[in-house]
PDB file of N, CA and C in Angstrom:
ATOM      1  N   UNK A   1       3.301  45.340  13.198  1.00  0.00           N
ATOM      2  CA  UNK A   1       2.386  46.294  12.620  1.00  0.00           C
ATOM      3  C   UNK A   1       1.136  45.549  12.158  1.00  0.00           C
ATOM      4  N   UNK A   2      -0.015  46.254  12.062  1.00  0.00           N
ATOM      5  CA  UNK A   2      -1.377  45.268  12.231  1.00  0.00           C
ATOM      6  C   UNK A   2      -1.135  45.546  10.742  1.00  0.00           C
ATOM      7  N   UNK A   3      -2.111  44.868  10.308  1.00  0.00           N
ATOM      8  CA  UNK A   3      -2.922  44.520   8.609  1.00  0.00           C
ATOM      9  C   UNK A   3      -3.398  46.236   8.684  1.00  0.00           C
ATOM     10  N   UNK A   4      -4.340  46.617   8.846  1.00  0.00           N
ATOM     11  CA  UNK A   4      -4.986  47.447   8.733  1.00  0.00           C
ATOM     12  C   UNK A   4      -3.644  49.105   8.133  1.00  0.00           C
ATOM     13  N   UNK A   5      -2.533  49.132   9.234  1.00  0.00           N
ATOM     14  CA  UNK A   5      -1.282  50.073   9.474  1.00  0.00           C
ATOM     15  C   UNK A   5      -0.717  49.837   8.151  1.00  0.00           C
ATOM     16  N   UNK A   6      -0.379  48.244   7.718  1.00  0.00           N
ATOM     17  CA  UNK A   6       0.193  47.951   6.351  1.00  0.00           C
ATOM     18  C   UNK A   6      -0.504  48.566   5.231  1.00  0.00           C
ATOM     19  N   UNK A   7      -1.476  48.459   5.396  1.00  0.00           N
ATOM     20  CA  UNK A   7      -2.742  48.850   3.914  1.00  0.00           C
ATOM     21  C   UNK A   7      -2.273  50.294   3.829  1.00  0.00           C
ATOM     22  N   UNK A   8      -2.731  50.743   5.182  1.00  0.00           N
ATOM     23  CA  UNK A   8      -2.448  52.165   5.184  1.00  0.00           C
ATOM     24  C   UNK A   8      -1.339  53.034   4.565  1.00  0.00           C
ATOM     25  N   UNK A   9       0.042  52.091   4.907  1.00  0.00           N
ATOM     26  CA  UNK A   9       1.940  52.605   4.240  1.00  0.00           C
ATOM     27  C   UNK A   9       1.503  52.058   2.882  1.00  0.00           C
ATOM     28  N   UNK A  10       0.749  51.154   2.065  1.00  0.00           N
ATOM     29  CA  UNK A  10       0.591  51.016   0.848  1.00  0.00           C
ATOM     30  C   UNK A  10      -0.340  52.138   0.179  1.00  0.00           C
ATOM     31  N   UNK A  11      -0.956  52.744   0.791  1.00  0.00           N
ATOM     32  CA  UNK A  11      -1.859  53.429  -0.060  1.00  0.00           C
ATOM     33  C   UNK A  11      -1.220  54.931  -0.092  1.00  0.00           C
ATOM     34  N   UNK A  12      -0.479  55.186   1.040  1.00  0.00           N
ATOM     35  CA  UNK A  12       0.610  56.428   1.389  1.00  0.00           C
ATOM     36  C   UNK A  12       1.347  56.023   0.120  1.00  0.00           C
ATOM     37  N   UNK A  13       1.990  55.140  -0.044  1.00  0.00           N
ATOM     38  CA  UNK A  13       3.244  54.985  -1.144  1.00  0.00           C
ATOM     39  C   UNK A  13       2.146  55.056  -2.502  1.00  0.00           C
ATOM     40  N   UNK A  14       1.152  54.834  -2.934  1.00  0.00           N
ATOM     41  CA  UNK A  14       0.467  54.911  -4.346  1.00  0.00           C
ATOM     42  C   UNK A  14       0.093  56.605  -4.164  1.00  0.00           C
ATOM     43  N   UNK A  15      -0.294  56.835  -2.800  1.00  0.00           N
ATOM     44  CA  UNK A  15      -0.815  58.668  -2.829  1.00  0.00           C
ATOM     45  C   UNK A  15       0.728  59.486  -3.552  1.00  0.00           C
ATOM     46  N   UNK A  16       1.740  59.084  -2.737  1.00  0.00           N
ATOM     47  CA  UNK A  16       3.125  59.266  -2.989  1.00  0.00           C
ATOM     48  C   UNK A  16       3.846  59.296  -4.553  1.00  0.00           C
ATOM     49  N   UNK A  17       3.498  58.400  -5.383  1.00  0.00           N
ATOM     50  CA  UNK A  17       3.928  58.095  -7.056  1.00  0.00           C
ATOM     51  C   UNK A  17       3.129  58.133  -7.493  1.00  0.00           C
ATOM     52  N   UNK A  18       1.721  58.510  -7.244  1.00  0.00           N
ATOM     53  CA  UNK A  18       0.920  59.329  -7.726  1.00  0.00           C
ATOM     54  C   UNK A  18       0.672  60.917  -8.176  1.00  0.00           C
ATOM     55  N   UNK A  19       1.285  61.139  -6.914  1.00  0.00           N
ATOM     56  CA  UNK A  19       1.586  62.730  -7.076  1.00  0.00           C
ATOM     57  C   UNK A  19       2.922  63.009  -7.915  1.00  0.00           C
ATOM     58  N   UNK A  20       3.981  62.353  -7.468  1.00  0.00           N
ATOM     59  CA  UNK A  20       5.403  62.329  -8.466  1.00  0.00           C
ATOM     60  C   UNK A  20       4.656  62.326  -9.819  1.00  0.00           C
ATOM     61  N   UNK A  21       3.945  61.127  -9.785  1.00  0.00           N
ATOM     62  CA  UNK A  21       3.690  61.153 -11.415  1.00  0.00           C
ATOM     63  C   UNK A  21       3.235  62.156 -12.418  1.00  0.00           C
ATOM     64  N   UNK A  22       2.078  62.815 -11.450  1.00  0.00           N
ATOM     65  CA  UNK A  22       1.353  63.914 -11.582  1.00  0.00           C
ATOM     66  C   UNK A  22       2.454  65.541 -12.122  1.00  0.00           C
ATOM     67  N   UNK A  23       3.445  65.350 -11.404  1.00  0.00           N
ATOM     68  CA  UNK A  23       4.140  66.394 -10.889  1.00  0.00           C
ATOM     69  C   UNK A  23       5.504  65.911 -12.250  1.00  0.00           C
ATOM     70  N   UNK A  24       5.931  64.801 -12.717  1.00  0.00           N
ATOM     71  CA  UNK A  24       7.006  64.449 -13.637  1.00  0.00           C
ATOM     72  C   UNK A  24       6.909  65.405 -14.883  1.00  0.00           C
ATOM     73  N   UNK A  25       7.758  66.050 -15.388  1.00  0.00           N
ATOM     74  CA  UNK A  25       7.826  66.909 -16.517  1.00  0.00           C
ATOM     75  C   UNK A  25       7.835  66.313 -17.747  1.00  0.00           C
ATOM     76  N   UNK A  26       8.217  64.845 -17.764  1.00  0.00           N
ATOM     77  CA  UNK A  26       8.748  64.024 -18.882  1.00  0.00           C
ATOM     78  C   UNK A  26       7.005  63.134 -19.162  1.00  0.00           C
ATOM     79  N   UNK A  27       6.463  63.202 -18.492  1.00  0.00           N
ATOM     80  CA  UNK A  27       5.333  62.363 -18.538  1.00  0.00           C
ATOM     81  C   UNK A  27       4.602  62.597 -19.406  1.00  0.00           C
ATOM     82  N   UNK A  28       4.749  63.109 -20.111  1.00  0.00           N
ATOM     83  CA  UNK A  28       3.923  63.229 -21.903  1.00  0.00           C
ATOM     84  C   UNK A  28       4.555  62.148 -22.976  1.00  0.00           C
ATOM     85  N   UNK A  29       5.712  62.192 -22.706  1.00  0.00           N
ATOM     86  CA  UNK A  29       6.238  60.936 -23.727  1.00  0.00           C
ATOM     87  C   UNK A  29       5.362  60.239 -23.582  1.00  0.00           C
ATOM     88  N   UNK A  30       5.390  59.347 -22.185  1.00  0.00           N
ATOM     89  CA  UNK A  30       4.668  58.019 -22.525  1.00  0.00           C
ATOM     90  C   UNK A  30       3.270  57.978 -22.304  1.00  0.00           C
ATOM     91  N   UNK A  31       2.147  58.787 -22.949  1.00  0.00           N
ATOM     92  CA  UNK A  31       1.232  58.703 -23.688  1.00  0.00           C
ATOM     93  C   UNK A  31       0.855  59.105 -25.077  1.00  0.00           C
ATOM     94  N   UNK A  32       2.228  58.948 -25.679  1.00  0.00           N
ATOM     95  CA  UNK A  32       2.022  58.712 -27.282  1.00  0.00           C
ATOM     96  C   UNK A  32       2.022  57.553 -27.442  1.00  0.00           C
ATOM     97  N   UNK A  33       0.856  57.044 -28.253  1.00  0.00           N
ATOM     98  CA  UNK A  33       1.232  55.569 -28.379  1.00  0.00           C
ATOM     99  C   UNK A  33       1.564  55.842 -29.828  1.00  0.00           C
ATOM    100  N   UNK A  34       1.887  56.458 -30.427  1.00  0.00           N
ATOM    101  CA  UNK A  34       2.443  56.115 -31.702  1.00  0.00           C
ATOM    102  C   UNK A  34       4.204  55.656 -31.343  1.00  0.00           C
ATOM    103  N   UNK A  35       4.352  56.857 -30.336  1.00  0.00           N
ATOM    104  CA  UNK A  35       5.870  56.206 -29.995  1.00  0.00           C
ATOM    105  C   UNK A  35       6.075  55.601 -28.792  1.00  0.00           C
ATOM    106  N   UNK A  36       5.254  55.127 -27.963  1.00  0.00           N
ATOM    107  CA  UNK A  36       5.653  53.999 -26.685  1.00  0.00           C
ATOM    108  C   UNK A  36       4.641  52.914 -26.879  1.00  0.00           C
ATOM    109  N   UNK A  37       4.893  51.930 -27.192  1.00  0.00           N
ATOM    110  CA  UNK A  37       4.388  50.953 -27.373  1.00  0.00           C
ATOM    111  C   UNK A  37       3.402  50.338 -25.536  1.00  0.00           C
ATOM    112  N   UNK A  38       3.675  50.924 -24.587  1.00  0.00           N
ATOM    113  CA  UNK A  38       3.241  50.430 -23.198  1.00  0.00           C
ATOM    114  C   UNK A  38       2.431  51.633 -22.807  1.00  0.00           C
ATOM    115  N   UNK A  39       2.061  52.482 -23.772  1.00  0.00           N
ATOM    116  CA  UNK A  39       1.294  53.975 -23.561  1.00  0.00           C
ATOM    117  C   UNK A  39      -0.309  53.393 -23.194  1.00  0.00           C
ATOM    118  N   UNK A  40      -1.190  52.204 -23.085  1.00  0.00           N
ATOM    119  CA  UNK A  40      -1.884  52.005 -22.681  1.00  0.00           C
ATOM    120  C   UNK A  40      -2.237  51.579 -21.435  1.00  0.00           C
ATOM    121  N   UNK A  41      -1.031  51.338 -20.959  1.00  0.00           N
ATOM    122  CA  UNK A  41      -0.991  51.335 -19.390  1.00  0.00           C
ATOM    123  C   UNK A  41      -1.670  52.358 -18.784  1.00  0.00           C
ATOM    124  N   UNK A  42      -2.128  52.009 -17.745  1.00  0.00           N
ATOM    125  CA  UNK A  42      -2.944  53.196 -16.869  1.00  0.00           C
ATOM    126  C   UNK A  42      -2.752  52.503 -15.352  1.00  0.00           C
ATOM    127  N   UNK A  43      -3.246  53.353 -14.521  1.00  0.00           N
ATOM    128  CA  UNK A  43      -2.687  53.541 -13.060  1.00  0.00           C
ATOM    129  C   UNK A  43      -3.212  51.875 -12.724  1.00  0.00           C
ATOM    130  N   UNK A  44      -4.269  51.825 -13.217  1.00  0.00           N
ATOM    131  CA  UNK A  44      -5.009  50.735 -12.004  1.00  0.00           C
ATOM    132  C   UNK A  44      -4.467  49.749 -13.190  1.00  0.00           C
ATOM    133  N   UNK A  45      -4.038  49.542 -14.167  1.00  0.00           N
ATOM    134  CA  UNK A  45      -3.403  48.483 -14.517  1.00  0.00           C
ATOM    135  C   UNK A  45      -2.188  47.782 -13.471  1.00  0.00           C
ATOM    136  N   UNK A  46      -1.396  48.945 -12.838  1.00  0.00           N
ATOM    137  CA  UNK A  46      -0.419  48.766 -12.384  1.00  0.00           C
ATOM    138  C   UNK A  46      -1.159  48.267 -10.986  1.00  0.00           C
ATOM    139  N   UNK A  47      -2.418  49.143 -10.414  1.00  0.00           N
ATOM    140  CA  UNK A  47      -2.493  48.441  -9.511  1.00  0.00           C
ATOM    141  C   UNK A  47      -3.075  47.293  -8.985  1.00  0.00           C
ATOM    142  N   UNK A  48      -3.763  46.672 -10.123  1.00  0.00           N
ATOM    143  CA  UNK A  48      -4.439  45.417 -10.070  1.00  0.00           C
ATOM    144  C   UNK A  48      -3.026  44.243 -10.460  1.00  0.00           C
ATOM    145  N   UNK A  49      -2.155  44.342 -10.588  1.00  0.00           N
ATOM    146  CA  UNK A  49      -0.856  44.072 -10.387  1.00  0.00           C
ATOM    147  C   UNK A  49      -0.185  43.854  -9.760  1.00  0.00           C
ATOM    148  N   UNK A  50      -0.570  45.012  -8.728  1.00  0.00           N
ATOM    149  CA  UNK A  50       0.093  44.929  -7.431  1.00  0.00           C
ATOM    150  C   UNK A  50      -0.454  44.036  -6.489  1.00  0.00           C
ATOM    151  N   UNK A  51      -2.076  43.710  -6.777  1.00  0.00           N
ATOM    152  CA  UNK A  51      -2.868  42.654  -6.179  1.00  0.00           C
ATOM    153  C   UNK A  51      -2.701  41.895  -6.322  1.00  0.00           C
ATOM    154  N   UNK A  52      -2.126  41.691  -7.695  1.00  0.00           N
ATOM    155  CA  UNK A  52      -1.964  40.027  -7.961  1.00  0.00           C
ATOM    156  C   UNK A  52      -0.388  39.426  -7.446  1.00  0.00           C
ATOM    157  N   UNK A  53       0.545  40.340  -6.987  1.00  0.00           N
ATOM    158  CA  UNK A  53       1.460  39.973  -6.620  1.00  0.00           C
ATOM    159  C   UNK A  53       1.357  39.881  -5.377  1.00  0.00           C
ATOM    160  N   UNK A  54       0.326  40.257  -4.471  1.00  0.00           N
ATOM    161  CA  UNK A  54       0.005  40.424  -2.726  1.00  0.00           C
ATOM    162  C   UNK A  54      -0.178  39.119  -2.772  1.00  0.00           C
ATOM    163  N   UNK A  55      -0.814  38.379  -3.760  1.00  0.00           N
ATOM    164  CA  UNK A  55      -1.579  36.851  -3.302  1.00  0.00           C
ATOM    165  C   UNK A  55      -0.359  35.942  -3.507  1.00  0.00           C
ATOM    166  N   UNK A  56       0.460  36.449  -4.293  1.00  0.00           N
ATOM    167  CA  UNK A  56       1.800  35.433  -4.250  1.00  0.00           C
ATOM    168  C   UNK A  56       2.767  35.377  -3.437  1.00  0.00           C
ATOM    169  N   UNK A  57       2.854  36.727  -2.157  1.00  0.00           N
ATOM    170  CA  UNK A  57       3.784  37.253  -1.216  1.00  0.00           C
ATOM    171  C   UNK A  57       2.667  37.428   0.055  1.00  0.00           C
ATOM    172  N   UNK A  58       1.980  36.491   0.768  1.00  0.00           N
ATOM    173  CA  UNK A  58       1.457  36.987   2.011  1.00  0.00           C
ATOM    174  C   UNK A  58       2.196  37.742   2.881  1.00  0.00           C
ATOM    175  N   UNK A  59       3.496  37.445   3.125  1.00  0.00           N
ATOM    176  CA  UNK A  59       4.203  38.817   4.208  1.00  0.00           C
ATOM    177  C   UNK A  59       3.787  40.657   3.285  1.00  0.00           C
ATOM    178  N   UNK A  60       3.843  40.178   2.735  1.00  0.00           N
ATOM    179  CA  UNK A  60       3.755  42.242   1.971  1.00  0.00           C
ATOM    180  C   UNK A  60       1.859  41.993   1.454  1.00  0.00           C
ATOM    181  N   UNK A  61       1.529  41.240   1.494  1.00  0.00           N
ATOM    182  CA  UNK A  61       0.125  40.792   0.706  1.00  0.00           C
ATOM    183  C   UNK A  61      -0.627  42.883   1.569  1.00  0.00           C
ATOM    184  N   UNK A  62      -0.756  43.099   2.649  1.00  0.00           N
ATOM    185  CA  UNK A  62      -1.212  44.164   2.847  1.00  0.00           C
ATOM    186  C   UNK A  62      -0.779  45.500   2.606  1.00  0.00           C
ATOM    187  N   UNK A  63       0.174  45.733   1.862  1.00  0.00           N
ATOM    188  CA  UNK A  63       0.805  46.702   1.971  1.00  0.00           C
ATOM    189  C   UNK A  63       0.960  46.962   0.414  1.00  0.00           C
ATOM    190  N   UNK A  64       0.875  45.702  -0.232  1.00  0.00           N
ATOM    191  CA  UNK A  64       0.656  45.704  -1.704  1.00  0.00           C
ATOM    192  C   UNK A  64      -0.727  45.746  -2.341  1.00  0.00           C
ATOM    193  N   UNK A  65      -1.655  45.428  -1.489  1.00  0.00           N
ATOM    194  CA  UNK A  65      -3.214  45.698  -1.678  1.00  0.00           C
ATOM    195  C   UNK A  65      -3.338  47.371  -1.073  1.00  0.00           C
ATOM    196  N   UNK A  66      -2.900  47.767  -0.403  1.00  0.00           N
ATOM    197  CA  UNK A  66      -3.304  49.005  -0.343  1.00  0.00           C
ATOM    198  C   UNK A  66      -2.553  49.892  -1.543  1.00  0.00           C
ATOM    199  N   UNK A  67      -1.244  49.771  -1.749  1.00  0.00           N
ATOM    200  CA  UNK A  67      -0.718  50.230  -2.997  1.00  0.00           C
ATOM    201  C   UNK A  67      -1.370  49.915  -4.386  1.00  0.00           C
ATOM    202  N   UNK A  68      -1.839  48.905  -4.627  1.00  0.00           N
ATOM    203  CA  UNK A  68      -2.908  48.345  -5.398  1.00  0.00           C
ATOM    204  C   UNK A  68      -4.492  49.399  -5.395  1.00  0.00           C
ATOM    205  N   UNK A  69      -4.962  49.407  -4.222  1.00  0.00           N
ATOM    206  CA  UNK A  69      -6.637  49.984  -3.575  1.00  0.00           C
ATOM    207  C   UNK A  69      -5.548  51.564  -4.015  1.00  0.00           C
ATOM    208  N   UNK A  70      -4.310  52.438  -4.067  1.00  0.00           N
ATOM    209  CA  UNK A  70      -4.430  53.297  -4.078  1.00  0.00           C
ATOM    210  C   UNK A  70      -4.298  54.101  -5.176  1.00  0.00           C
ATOM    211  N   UNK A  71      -3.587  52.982  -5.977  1.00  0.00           N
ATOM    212  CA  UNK A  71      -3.606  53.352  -7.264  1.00  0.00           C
ATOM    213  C   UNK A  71      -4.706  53.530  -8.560  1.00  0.00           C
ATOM    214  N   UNK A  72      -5.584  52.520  -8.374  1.00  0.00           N
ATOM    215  CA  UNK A  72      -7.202  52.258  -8.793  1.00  0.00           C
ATOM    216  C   UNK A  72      -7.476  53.758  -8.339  1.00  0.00           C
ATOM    217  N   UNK A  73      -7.451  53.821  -7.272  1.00  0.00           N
ATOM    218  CA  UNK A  73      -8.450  55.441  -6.768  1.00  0.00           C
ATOM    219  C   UNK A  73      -7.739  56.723  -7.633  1.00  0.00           C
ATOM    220  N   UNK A  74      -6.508  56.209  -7.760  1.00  0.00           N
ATOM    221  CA  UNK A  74      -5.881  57.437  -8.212  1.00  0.00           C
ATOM    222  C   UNK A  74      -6.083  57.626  -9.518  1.00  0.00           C
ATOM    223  N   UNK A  75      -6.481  56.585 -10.472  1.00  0.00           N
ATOM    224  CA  UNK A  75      -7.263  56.876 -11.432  1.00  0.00           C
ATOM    225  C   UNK A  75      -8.402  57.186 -11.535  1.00  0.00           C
ATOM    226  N   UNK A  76      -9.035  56.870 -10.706  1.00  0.00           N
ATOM    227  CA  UNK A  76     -10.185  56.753 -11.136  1.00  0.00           C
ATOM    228  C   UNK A  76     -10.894  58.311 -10.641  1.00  0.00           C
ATOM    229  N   UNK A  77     -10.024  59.425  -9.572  1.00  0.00           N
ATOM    230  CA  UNK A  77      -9.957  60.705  -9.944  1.00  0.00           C
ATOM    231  C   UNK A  77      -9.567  61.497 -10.835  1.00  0.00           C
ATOM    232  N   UNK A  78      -9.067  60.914 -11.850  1.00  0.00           N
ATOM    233  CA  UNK A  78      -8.847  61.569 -13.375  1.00  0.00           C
ATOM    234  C   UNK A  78     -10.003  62.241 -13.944  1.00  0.00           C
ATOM    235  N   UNK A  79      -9.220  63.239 -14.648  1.00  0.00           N
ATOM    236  CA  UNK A  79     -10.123  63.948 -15.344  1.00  0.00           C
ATOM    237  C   UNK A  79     -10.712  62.593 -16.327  1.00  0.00           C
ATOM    238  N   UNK A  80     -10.191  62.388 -17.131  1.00  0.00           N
ATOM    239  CA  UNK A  80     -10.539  61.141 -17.859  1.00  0.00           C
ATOM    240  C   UNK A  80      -9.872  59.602 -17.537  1.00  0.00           C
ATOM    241  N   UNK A  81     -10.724  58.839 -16.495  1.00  0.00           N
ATOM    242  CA  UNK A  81      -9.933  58.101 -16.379  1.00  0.00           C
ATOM    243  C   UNK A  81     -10.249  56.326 -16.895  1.00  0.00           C
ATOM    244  N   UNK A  82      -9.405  55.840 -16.765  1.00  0.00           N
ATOM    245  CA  UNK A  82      -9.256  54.148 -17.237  1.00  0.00           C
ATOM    246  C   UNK A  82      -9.624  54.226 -18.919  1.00  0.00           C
ATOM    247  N   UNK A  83      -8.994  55.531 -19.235  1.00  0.00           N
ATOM    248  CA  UNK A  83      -8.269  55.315 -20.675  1.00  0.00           C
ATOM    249  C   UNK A  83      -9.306  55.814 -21.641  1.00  0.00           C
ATOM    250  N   UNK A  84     -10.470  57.017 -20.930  1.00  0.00           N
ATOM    251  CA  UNK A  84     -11.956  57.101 -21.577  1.00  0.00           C
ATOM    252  C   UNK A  84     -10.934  58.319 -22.651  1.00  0.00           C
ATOM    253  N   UNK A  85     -12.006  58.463 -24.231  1.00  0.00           N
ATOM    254  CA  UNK A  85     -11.432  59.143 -25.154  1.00  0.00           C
ATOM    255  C   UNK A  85      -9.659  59.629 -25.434  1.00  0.00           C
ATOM    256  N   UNK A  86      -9.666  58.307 -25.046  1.00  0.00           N
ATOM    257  CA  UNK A  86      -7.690  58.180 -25.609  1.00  0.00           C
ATOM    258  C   UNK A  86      -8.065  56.773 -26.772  1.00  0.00           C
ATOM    259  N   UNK A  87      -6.937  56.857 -27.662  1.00  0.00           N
ATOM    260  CA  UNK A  87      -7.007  56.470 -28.758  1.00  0.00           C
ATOM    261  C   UNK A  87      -6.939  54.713 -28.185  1.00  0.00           C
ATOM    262  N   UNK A  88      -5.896  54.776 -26.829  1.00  0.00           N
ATOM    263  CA  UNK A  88      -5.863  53.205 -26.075  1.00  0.00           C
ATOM    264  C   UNK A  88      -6.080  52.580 -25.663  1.00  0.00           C
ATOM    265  N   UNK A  89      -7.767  53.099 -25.982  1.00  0.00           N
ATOM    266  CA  UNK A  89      -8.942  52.979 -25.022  1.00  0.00           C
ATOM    267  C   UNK A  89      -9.372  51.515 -24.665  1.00  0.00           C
ATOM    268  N   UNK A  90      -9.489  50.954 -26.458  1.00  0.00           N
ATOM    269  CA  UNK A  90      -9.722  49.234 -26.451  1.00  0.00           C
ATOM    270  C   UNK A  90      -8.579  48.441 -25.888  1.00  0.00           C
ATOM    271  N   UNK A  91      -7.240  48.755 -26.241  1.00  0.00           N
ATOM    272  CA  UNK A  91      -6.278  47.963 -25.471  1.00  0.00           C
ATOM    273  C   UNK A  91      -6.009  48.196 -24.181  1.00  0.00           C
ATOM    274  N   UNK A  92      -6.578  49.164 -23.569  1.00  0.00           N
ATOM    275  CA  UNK A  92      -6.149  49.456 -21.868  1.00  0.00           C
ATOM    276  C   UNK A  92      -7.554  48.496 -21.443  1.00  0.00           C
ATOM    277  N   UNK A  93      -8.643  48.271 -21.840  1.00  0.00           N
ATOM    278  CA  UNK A  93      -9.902  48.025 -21.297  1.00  0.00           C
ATOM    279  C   UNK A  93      -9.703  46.222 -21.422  1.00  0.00           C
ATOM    280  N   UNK A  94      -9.293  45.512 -22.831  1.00  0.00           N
ATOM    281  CA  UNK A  94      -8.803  44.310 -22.802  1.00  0.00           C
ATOM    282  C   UNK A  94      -7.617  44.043 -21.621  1.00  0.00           C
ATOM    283  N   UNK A  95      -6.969  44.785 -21.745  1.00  0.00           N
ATOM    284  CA  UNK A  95      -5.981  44.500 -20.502  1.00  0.00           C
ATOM    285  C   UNK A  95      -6.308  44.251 -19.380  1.00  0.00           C
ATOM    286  N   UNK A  96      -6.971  45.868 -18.624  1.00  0.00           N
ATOM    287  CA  UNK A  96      -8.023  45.773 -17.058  1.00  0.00           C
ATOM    288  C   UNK A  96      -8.693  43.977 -16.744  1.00  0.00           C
ATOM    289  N   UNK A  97      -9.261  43.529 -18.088  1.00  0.00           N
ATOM    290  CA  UNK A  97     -10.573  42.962 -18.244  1.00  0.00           C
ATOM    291  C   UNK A  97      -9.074  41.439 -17.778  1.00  0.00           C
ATOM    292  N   UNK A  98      -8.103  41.311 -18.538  1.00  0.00           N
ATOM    293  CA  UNK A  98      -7.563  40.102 -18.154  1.00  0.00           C
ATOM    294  C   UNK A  98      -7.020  39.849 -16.907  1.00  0.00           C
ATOM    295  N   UNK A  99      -6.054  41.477 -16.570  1.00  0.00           N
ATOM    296  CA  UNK A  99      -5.764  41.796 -15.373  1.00  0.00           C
ATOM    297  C   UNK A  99      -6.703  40.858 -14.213  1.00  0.00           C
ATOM    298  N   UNK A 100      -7.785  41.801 -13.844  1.00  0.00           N
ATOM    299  CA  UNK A 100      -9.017  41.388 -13.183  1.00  0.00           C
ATOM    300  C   UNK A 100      -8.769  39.948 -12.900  1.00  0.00           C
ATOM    301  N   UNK A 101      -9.267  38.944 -14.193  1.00  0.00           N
ATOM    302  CA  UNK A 101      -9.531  37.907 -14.332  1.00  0.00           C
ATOM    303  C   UNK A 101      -8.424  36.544 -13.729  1.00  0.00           C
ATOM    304  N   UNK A 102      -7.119  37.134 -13.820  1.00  0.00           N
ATOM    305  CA  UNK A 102      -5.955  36.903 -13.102  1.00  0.00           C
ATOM    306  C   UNK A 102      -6.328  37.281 -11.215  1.00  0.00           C
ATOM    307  N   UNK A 103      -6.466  38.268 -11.600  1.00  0.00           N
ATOM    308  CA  UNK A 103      -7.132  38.719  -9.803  1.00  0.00           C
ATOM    309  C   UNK A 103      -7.854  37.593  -8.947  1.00  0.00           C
ATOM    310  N   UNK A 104      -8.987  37.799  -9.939  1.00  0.00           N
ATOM    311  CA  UNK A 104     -10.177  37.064  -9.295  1.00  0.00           C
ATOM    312  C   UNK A 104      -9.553  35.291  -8.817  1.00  0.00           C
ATOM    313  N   UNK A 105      -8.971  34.760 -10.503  1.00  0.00           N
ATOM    314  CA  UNK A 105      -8.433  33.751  -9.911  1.00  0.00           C
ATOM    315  C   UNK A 105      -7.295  33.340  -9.239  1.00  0.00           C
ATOM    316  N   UNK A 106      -6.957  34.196  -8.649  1.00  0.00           N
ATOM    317  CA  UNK A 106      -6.119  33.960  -7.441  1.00  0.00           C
ATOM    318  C   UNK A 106      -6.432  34.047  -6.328  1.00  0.00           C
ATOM    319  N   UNK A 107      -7.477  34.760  -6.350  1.00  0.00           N
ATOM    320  CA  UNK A 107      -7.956  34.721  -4.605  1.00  0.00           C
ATOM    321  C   UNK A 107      -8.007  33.972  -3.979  1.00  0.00           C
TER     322      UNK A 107
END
């Protein structure tokens, strides 16, 4: 399967637990952060994550960058997204910001 086909089954699987997520009934719990301590997590946390684990696994490296590239997007169609007027706003944005920085230096 080419690079290009891989990206593609990665970004299917983030379109995929994206929508689950969307669609989960329970998914209000964990944006209380008074009671989940990991309530500042947000999508593209997870998927700049997923990037940084592509650079440590070249066999999946494409398939985890597109799951990565699909999750970013999937926030970033939010009504409010990467954590704008939520109370977790400063700790999701310090996070992104180290995330990233992990990114970058791995490339």
């Amino acid at each position: 399967m080419k690079n290009t086909a891989k990206m593609l089954v990665g970004l299917a699987g983030a379109t995929g637990v994206a929508y689950a997520w969307e669609r989960y009934p329970g998914k209000d719990a964990f944006k209380l952060a008074e009671t989940n301590p990991l309530a500042f997590l947000e999508h593209y946390h997870w998927g700049i994550i997923s990037m940084i684990v592509a650079r440590q696994t070249p066999k999946y490296a494409p398939i985890l960058d597109g799951f990565g590239a699909g999750l970013i997007i999937s926030e970033a169609g939010q009504a409010e997204p990467f954590g704008w007027n939520h109370p977790t706003f400063g700790a999701s944005t310090v996070t992104g910001i180290i995330l990233s920085a992990i990114l970058a230096l791995s490339l």
